[in-house]
N, C-alpha and C. Protein backbone atom coordinates (compact mmCIF):
# COMPACT_ATOMS: atom_id res chain seq x y z
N UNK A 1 -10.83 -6.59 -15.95
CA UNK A 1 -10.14 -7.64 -15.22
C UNK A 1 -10.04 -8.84 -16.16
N UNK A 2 -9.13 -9.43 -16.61
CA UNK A 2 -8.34 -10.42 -17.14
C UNK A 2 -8.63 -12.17 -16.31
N UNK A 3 -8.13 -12.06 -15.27
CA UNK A 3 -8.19 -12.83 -14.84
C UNK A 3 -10.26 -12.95 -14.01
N UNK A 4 -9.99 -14.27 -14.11
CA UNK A 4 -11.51 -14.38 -13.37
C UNK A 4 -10.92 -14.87 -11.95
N UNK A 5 -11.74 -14.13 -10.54
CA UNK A 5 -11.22 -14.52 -9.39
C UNK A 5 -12.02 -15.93 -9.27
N UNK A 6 -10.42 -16.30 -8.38
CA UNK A 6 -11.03 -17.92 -7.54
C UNK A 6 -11.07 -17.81 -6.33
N UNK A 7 -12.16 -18.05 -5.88
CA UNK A 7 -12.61 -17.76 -4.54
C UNK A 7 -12.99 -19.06 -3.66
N UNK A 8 -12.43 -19.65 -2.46
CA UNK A 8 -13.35 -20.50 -1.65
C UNK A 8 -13.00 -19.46 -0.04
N UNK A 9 -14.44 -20.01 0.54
CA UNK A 9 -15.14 -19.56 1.40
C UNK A 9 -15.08 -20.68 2.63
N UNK A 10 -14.77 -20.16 3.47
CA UNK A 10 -14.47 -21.87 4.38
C UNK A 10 -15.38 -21.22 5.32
N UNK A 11 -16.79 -21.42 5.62
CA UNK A 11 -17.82 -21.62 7.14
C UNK A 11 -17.92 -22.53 7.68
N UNK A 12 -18.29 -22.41 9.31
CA UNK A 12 -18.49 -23.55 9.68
C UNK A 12 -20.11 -23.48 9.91
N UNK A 13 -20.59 -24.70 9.43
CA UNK A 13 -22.13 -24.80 9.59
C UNK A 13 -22.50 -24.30 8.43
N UNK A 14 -23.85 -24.41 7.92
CA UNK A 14 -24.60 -24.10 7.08
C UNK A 14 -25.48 -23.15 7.85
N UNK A 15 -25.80 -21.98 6.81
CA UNK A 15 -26.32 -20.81 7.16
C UNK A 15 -27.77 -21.43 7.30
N UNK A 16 -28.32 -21.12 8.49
CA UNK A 16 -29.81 -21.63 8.87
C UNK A 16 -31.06 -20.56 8.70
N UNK A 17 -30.56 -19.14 8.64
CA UNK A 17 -31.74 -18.50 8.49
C UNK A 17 -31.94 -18.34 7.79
N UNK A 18 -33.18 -17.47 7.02
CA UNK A 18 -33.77 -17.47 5.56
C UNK A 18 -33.55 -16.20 4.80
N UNK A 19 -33.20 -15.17 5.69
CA UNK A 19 -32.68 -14.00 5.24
C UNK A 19 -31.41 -14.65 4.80
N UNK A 20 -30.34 -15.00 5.43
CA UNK A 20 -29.05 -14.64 4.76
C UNK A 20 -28.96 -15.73 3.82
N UNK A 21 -29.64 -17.06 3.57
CA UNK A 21 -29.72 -18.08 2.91
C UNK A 21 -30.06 -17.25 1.40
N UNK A 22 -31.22 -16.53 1.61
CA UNK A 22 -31.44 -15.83 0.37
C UNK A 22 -30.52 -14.93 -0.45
N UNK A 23 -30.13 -13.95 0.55
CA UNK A 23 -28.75 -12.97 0.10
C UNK A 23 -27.95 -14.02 -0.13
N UNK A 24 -27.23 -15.35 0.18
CA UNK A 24 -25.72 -15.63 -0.09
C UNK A 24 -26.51 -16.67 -1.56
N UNK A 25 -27.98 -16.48 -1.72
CA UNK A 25 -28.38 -17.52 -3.11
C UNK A 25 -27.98 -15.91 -4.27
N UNK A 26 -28.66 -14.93 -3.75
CA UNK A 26 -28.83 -13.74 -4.70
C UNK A 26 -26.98 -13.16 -4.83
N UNK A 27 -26.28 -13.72 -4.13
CA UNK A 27 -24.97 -13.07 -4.80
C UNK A 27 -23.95 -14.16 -5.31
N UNK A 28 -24.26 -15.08 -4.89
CA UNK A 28 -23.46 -16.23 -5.28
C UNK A 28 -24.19 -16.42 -6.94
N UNK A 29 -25.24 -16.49 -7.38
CA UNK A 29 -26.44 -16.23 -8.19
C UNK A 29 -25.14 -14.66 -9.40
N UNK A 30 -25.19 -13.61 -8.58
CA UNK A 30 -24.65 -12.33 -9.52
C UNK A 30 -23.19 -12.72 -9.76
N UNK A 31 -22.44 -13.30 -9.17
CA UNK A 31 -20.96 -13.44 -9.00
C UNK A 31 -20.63 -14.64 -10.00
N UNK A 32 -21.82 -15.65 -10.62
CA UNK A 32 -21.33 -16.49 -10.88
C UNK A 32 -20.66 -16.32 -12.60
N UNK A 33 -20.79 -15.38 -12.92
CA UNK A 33 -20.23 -14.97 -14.31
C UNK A 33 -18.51 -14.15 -14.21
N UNK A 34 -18.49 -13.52 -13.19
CA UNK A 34 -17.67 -13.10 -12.56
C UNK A 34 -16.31 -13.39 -11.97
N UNK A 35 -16.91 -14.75 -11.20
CA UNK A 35 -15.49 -15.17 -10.42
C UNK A 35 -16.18 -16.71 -10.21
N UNK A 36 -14.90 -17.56 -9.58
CA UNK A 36 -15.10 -19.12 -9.61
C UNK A 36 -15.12 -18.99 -7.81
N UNK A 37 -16.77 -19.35 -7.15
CA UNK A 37 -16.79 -19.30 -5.52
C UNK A 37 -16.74 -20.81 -5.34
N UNK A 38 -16.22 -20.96 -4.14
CA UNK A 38 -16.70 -22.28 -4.38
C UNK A 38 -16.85 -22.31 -2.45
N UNK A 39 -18.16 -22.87 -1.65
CA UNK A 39 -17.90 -22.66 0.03
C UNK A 39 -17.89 -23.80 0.41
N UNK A 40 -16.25 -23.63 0.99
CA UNK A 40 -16.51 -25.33 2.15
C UNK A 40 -16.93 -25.20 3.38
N UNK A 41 -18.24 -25.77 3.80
CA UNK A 41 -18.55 -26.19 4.74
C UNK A 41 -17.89 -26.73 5.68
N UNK A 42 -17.71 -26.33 7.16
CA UNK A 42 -17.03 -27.35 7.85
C UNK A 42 -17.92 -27.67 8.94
N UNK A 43 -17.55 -28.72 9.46
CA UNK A 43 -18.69 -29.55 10.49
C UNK A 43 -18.30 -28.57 11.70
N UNK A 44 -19.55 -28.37 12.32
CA UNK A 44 -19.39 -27.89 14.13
C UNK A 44 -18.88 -28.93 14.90
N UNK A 45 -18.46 -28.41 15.77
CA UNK A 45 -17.54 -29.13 16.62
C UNK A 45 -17.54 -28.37 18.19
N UNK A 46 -19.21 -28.04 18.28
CA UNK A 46 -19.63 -27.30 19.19
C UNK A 46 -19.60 -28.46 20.36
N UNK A 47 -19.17 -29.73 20.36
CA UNK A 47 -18.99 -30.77 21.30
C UNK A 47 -17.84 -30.70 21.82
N UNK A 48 -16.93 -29.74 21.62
CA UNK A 48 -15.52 -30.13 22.32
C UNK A 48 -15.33 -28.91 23.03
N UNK A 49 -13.77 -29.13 23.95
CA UNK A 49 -13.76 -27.59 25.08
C UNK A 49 -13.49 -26.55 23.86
N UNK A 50 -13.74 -25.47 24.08
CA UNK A 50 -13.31 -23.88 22.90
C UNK A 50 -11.93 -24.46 22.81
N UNK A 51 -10.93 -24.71 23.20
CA UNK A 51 -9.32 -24.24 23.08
C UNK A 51 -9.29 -25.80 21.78
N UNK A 52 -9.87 -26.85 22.37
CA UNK A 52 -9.88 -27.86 21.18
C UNK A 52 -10.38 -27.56 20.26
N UNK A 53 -11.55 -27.24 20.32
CA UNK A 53 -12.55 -26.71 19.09
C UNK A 53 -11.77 -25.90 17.79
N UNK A 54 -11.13 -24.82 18.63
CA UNK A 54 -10.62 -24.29 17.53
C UNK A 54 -9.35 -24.51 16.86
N UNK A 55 -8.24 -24.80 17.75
CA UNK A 55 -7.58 -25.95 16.77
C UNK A 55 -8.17 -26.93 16.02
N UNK A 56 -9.41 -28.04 16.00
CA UNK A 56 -9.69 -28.95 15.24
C UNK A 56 -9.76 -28.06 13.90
N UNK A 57 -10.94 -27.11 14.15
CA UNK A 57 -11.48 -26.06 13.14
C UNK A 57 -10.54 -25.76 12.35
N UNK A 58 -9.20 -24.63 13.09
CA UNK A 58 -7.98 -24.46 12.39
C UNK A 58 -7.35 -25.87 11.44
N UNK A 59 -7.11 -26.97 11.97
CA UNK A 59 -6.63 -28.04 11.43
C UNK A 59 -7.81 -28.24 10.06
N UNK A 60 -8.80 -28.40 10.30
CA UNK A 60 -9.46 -28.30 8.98
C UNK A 60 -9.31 -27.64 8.07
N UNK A 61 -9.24 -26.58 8.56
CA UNK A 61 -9.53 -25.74 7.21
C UNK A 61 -7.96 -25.37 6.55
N UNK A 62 -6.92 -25.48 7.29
CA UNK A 62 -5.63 -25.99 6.55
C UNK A 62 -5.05 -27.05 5.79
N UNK A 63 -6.09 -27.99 6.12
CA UNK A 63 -5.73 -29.31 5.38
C UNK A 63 -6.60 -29.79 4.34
N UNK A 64 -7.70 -28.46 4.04
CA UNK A 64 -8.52 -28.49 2.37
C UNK A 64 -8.11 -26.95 1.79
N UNK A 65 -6.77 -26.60 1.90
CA UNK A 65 -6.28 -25.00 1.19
C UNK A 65 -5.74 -25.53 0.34
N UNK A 66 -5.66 -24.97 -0.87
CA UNK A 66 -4.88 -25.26 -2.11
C UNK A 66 -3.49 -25.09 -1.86
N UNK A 67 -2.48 -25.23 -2.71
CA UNK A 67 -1.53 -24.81 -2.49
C UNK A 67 -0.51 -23.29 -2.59
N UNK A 68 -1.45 -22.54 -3.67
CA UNK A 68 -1.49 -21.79 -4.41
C UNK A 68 -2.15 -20.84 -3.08
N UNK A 69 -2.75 -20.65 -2.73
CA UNK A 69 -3.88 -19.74 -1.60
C UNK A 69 -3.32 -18.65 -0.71
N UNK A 70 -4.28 -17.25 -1.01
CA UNK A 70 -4.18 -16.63 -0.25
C UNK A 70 -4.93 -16.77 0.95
N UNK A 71 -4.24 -16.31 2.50
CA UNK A 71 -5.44 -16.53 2.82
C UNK A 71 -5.70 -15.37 4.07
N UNK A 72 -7.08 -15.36 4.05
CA UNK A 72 -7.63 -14.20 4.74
C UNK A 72 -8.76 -14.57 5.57
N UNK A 73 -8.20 -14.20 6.82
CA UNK A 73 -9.31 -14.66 7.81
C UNK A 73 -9.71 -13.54 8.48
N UNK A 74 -11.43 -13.49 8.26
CA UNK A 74 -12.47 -12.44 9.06
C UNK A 74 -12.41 -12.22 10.13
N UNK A 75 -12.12 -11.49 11.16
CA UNK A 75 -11.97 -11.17 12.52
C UNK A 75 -12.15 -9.89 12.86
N UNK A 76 -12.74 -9.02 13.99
CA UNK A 76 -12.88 -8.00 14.23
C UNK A 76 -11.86 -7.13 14.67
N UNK A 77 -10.52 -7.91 15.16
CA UNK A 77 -9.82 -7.51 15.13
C UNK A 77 -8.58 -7.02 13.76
N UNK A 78 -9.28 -7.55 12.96
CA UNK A 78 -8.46 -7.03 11.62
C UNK A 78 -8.47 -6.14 10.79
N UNK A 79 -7.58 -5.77 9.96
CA UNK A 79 -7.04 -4.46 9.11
C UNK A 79 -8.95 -4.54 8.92
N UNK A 80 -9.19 -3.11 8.61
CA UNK A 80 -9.98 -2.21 8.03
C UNK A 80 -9.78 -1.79 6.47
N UNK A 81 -10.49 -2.76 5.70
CA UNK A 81 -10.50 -2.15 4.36
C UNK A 81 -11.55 -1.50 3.63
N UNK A 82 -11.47 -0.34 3.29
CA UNK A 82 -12.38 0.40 2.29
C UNK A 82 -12.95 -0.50 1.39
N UNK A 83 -13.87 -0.39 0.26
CA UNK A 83 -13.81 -0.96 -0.81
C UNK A 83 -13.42 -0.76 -1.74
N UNK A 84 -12.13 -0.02 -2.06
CA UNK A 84 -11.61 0.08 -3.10
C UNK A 84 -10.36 -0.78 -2.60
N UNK A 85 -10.03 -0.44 -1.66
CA UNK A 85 -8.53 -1.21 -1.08
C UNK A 85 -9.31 -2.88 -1.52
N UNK A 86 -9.86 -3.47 -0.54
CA UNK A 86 -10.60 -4.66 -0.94
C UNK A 86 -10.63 -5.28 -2.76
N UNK A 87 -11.17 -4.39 -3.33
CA UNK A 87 -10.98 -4.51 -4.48
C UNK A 87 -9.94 -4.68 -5.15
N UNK A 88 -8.62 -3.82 -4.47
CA UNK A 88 -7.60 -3.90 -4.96
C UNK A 88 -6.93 -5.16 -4.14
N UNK A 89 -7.30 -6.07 -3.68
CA UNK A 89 -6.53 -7.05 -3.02
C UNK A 89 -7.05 -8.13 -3.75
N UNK A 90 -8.66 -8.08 -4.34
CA UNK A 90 -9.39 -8.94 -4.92
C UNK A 90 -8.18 -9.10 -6.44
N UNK A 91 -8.10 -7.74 -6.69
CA UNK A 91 -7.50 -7.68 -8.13
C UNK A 91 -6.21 -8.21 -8.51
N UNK A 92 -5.17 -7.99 -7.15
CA UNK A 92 -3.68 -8.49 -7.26
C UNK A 92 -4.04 -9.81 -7.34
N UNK A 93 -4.84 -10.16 -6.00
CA UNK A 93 -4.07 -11.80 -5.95
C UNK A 93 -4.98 -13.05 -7.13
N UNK A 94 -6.18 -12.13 -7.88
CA UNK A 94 -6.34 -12.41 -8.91
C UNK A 94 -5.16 -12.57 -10.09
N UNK A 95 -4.34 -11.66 -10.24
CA UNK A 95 -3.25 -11.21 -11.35
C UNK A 95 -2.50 -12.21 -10.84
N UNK A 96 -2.16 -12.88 -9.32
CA UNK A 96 -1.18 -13.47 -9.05
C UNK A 96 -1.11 -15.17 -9.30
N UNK A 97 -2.63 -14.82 -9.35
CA UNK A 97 -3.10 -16.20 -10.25
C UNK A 97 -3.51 -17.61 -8.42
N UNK A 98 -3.57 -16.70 -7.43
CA UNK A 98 -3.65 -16.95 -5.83
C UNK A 98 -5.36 -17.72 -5.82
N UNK A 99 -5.70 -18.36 -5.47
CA UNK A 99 -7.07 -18.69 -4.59
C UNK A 99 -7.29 -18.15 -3.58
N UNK A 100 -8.21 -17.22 -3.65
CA UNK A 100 -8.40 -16.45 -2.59
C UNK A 100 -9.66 -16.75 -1.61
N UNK A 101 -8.59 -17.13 -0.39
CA UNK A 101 -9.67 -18.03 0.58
C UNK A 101 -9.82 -17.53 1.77
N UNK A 102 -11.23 -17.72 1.59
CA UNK A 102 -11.60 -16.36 3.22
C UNK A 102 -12.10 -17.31 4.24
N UNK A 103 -11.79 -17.20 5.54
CA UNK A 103 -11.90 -18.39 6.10
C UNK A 103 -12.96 -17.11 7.49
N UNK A 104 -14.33 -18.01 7.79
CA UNK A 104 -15.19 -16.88 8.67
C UNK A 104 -14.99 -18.39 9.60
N UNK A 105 -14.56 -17.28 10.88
CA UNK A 105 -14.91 -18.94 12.12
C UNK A 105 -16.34 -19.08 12.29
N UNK A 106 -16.08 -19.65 13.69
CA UNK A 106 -17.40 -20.33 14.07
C UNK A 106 -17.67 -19.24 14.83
N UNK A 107 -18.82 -19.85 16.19
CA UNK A 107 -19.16 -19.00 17.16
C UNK A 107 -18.39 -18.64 18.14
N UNK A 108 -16.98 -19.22 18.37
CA UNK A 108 -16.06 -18.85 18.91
C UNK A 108 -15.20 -18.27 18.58
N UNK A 109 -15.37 -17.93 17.12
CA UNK A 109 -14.19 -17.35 16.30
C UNK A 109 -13.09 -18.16 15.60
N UNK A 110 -11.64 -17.90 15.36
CA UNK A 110 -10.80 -18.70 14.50
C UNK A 110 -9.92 -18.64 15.70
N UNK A 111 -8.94 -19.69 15.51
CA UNK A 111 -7.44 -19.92 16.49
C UNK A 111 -6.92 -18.48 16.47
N UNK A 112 -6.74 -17.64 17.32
CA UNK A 112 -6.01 -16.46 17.24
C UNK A 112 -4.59 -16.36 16.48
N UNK A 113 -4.09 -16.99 16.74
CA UNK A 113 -2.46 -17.46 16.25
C UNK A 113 -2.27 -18.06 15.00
N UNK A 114 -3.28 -18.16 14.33
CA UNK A 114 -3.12 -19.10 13.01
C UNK A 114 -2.73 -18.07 11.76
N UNK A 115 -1.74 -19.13 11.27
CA UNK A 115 -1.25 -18.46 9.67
C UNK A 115 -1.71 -18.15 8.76
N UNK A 116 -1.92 -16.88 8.76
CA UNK A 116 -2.74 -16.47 7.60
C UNK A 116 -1.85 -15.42 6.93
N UNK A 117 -2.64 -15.01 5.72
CA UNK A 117 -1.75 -14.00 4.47
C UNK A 117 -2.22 -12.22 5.18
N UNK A 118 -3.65 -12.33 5.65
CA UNK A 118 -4.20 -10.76 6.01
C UNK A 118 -5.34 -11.16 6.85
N UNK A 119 -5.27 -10.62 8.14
CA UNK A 119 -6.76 -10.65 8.93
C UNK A 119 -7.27 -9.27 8.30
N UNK A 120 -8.92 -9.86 8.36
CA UNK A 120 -10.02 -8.54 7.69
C UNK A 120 -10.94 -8.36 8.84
N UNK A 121 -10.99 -7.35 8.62
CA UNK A 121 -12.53 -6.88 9.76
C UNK A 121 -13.36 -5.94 8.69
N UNK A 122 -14.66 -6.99 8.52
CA UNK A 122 -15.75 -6.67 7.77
C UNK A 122 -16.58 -5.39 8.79
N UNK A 123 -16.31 -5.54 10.51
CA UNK A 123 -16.72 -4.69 11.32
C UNK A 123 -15.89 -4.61 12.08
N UNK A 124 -16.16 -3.79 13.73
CA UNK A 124 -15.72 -3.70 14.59
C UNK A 124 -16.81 -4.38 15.43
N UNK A 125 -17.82 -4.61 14.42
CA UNK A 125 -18.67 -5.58 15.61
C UNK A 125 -18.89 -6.80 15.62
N UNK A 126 -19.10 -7.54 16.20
CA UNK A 126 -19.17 -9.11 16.06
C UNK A 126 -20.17 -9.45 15.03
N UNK A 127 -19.60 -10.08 14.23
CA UNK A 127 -21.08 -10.26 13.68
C UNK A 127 -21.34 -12.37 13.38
N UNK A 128 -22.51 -12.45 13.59
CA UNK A 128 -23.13 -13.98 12.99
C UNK A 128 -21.94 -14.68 12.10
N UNK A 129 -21.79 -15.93 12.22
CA UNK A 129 -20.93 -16.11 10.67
C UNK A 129 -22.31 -16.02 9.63
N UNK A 130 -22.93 -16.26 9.82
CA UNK A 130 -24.34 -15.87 8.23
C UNK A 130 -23.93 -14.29 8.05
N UNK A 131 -24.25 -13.43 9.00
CA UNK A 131 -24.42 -12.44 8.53
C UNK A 131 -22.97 -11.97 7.81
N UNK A 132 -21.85 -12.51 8.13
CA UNK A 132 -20.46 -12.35 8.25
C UNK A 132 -20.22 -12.96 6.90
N UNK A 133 -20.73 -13.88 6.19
CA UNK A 133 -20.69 -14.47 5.06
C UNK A 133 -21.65 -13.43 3.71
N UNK A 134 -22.71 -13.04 4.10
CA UNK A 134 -23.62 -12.04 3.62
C UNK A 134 -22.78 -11.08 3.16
N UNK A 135 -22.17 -9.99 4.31
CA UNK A 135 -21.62 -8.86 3.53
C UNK A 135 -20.17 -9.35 3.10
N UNK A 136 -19.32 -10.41 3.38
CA UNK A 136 -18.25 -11.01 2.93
C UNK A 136 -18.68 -10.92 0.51
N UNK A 137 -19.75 -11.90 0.80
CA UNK A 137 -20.41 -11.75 -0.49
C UNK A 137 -20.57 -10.93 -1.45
N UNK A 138 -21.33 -9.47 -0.46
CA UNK A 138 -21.71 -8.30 -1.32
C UNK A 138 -20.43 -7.62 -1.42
N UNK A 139 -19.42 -7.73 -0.54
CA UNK A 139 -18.01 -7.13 -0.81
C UNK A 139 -17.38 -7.36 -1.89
N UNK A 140 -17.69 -8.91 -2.47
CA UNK A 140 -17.07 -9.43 -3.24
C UNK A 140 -17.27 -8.95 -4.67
N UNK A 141 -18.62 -9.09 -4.33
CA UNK A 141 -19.79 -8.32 -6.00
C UNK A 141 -19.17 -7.02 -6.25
N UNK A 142 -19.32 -6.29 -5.01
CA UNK A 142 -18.53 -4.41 -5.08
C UNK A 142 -17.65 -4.53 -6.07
N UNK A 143 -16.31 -5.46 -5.31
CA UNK A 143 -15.00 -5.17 -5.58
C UNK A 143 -14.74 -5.53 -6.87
N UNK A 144 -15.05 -6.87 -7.44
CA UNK A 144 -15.52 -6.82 -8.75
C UNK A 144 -16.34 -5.97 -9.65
N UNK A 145 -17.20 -5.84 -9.87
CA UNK A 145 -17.73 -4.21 -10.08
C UNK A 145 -17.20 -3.24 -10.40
N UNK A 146 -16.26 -2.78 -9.27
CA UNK A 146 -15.56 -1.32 -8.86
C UNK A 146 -14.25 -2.00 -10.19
N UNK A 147 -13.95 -3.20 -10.24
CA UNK A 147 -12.60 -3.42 -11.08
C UNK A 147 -13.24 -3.72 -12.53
N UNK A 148 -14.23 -3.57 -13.01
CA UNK A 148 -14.85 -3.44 -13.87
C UNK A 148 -15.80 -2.53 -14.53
N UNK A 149 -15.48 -1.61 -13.68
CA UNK A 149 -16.31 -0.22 -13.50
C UNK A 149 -17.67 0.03 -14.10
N UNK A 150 -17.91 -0.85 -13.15
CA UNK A 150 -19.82 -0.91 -13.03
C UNK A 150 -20.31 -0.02 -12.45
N UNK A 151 -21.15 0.82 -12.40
CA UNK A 151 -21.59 1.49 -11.88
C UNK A 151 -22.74 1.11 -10.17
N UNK A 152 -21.94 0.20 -9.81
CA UNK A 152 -23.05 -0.40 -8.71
C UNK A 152 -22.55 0.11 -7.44
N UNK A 153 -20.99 0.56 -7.64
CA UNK A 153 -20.05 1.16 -6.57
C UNK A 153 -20.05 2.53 -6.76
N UNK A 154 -20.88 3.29 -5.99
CA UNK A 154 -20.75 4.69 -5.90
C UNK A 154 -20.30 5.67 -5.00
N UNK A 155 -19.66 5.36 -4.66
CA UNK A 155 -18.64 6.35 -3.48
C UNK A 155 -18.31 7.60 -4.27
């Protein structure tokens, strides 16, 4: 791989437990030779009704996207990617020279309706945004890896 990926990560809240605090230190830690991460934090906004909430949320995190940006938001309702497909999405919009920005909602999730480039489903099950940021991470390490043919991806 040629290009080094640019990656931001848009959560809301800071990951509070100590398990996934550790995993997102230990891959952010392996990735950093790799690709450029960079995670914006966004403030909770667990004070307002859900239907506001997540427009504010949505409004945030559209108004710190580059211009350049792909973007891909985590949802359970979204495409199902292998990790090679993954990899290969890591790899184009790398080549395309794209910021590739993964946006994990909150506890209510993301605006259903919002503009995005590809919804992903890391599961079919709900998961934590920590834990949702965790394997978001190790996906990332894979797919890099697998496009560098490391032996860490063994399918």
């Amino acid at each position: 791989m040629a290009v080094k990926p640019r990656i931001k990560i848009f959560i809301t809240g800071k990951p509070s437990h100590q398990f996934s605090r550790a995993a997102i230190e230990e891959f952010t830690d392996k990735l950093k030779n790799f690709a450029e991460i960079e995670f914006v934090i966004l403030k909770e906004k667990s004070n307002l009704d859900e239907k506001t909430r997540l427009k504010k949320e949505a409004e945030e995190v559209y108004s710190r996207l580059p211009e350049n940006s792909f973007i891909a938001v985590l949802d359970e309702r979204g495409n199902n990617l292998n990790s090679l497909q993954f990899s290969q999405l890591i790899k184009l919009k790398s080549e395309e020279n794209k910021v590739i920005c993964f946006v994990i909602g909150s506890d209510v999730g993301f605006l259903a309706d919002a503009e995005c480039d590809i919804k992903i489903s890391l599961s079919s099950l709900v998961l934590s945004h920590e834990v949702a940021l965790t394997v978001l991470l190790e996906q990332i390490y894979r797919s890099i890896m697998i496009i560098r043919g490391h032996p860490y991806h063994r399918a």
